[in-house]
C-alpha atoms as a PDB file:
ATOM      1  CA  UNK A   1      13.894  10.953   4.070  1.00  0.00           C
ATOM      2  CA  UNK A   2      15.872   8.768   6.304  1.00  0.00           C
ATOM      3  CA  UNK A   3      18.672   6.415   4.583  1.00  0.00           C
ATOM      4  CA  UNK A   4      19.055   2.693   5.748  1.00  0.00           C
ATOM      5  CA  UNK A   5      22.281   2.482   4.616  1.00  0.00           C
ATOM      6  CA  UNK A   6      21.196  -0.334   2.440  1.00  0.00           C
ATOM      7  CA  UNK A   7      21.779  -1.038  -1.189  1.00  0.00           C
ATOM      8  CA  UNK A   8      20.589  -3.430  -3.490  1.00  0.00           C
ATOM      9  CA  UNK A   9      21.117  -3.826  -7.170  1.00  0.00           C
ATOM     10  CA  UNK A  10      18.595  -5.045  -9.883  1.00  0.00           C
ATOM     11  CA  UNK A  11      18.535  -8.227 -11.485  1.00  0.00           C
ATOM     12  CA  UNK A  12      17.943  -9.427 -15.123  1.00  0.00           C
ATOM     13  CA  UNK A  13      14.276  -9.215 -14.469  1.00  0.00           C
ATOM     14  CA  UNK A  14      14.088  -5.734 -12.723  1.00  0.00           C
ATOM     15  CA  UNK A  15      13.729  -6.983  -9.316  1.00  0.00           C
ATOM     16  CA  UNK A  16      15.066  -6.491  -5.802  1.00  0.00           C
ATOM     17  CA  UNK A  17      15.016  -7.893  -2.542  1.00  0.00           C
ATOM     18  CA  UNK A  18      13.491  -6.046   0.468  1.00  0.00           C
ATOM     19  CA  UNK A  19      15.818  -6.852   3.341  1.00  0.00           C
ATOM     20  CA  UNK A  20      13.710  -9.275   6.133  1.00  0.00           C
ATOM     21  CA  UNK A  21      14.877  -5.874   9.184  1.00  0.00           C
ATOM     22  CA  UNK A  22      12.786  -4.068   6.388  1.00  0.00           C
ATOM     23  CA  UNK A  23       9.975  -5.978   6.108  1.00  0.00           C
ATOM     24  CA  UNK A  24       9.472  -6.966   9.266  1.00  0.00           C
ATOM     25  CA  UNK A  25       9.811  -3.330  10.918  1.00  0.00           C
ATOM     26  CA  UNK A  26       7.435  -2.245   7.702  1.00  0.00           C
ATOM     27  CA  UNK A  27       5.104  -5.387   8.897  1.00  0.00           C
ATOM     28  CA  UNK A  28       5.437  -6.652   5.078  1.00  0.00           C
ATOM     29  CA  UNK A  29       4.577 -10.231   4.294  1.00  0.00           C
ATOM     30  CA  UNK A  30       4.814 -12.589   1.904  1.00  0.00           C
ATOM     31  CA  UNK A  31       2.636 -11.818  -0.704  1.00  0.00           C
ATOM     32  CA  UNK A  32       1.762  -7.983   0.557  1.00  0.00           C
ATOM     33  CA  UNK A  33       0.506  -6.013  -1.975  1.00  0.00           C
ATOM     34  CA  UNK A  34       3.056  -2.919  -2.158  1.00  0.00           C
ATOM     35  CA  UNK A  35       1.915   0.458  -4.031  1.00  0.00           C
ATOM     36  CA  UNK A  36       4.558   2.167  -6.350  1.00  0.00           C
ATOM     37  CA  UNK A  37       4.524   5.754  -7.039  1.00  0.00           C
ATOM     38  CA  UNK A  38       7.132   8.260  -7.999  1.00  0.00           C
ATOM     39  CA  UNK A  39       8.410  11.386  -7.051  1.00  0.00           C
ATOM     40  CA  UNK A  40      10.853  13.274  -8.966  1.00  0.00           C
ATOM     41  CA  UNK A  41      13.721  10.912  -9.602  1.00  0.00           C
ATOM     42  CA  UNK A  42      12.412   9.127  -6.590  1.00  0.00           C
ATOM     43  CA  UNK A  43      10.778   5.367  -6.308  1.00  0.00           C
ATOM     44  CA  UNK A  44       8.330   5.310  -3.019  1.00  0.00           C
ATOM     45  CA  UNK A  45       7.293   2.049  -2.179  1.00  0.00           C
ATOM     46  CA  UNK A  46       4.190   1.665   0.134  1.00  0.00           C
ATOM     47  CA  UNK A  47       2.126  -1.165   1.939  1.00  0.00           C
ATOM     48  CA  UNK A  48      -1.385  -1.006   0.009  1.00  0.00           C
ATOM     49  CA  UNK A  49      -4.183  -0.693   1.741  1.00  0.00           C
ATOM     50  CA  UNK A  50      -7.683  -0.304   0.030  1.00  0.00           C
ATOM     51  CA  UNK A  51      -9.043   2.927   0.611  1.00  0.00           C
ATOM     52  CA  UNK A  52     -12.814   3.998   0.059  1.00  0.00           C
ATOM     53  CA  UNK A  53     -13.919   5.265  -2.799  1.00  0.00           C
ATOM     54  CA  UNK A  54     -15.916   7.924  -1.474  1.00  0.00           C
ATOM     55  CA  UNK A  55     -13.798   9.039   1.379  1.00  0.00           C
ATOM     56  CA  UNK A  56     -10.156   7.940   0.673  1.00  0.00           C
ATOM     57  CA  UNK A  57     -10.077   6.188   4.373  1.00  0.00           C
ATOM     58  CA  UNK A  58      -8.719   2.550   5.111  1.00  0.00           C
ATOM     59  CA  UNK A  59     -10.508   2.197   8.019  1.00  0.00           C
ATOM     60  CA  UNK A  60     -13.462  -0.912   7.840  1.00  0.00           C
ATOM     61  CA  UNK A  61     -13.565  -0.887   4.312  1.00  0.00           C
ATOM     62  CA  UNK A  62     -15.849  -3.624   2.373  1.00  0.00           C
ATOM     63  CA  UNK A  63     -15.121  -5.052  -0.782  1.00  0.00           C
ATOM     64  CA  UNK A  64     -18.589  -4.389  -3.165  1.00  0.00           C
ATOM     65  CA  UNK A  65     -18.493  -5.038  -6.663  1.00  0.00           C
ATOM     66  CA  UNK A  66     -15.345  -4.050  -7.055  1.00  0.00           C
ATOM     67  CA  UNK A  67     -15.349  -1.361  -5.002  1.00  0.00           C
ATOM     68  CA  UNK A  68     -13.938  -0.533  -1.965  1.00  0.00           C
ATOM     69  CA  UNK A  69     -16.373   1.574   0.296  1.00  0.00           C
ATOM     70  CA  UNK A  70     -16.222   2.182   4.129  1.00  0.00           C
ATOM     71  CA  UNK A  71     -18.962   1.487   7.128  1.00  0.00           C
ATOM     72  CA  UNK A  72     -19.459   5.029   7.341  1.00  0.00           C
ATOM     73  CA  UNK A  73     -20.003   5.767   3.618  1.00  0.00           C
ATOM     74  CA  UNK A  74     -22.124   2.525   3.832  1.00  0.00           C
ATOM     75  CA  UNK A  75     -24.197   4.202   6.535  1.00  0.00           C
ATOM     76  CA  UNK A  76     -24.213   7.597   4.816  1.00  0.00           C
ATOM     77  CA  UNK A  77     -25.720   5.571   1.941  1.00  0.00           C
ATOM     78  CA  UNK A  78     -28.185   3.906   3.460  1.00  0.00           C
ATOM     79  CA  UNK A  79     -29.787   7.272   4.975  1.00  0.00           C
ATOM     80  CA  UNK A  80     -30.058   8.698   1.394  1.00  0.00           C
END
């Protein structure tokens, strides 16, 4: 793990800011959905990105009541 050399301390609420160099080398927007796990003692914060539920790839995946499922899986489907 790389450090940035940043730090940042929580507020009242439990918040922090993510520096803008941060966000915008991360390509993090306003109102990005950001996944939290934990490792150990450590936080790891990632970029969400809905994943199939079939195939656990983020690549063309379709929103279908309320479920996220890929072209391919789609097509796999469909030849069933």
């Amino acid at each position: 793990m790389k450090s940035t050399g940043i730090v940042r301390k929580v507020d009242e609420l439990g918040r922090i800011v993510l520096p803008i160099e941060l966000r915008r080398t991360l390509d993090i927007d306003v109102k990005d959905a950001l996944e939290i796990y934990v490792e150990g003692s450590q936080i790891i914060l990632k970029k969400y990105e809905p994943a199939c539920v079939f195939c656990g790839s983020s690549k063309d995946v379709i929103h279908f009541k309320d479920k996220n499922v890929c072209r391919n899986c789609i097509h796999d489907l469909e030849s069933i």
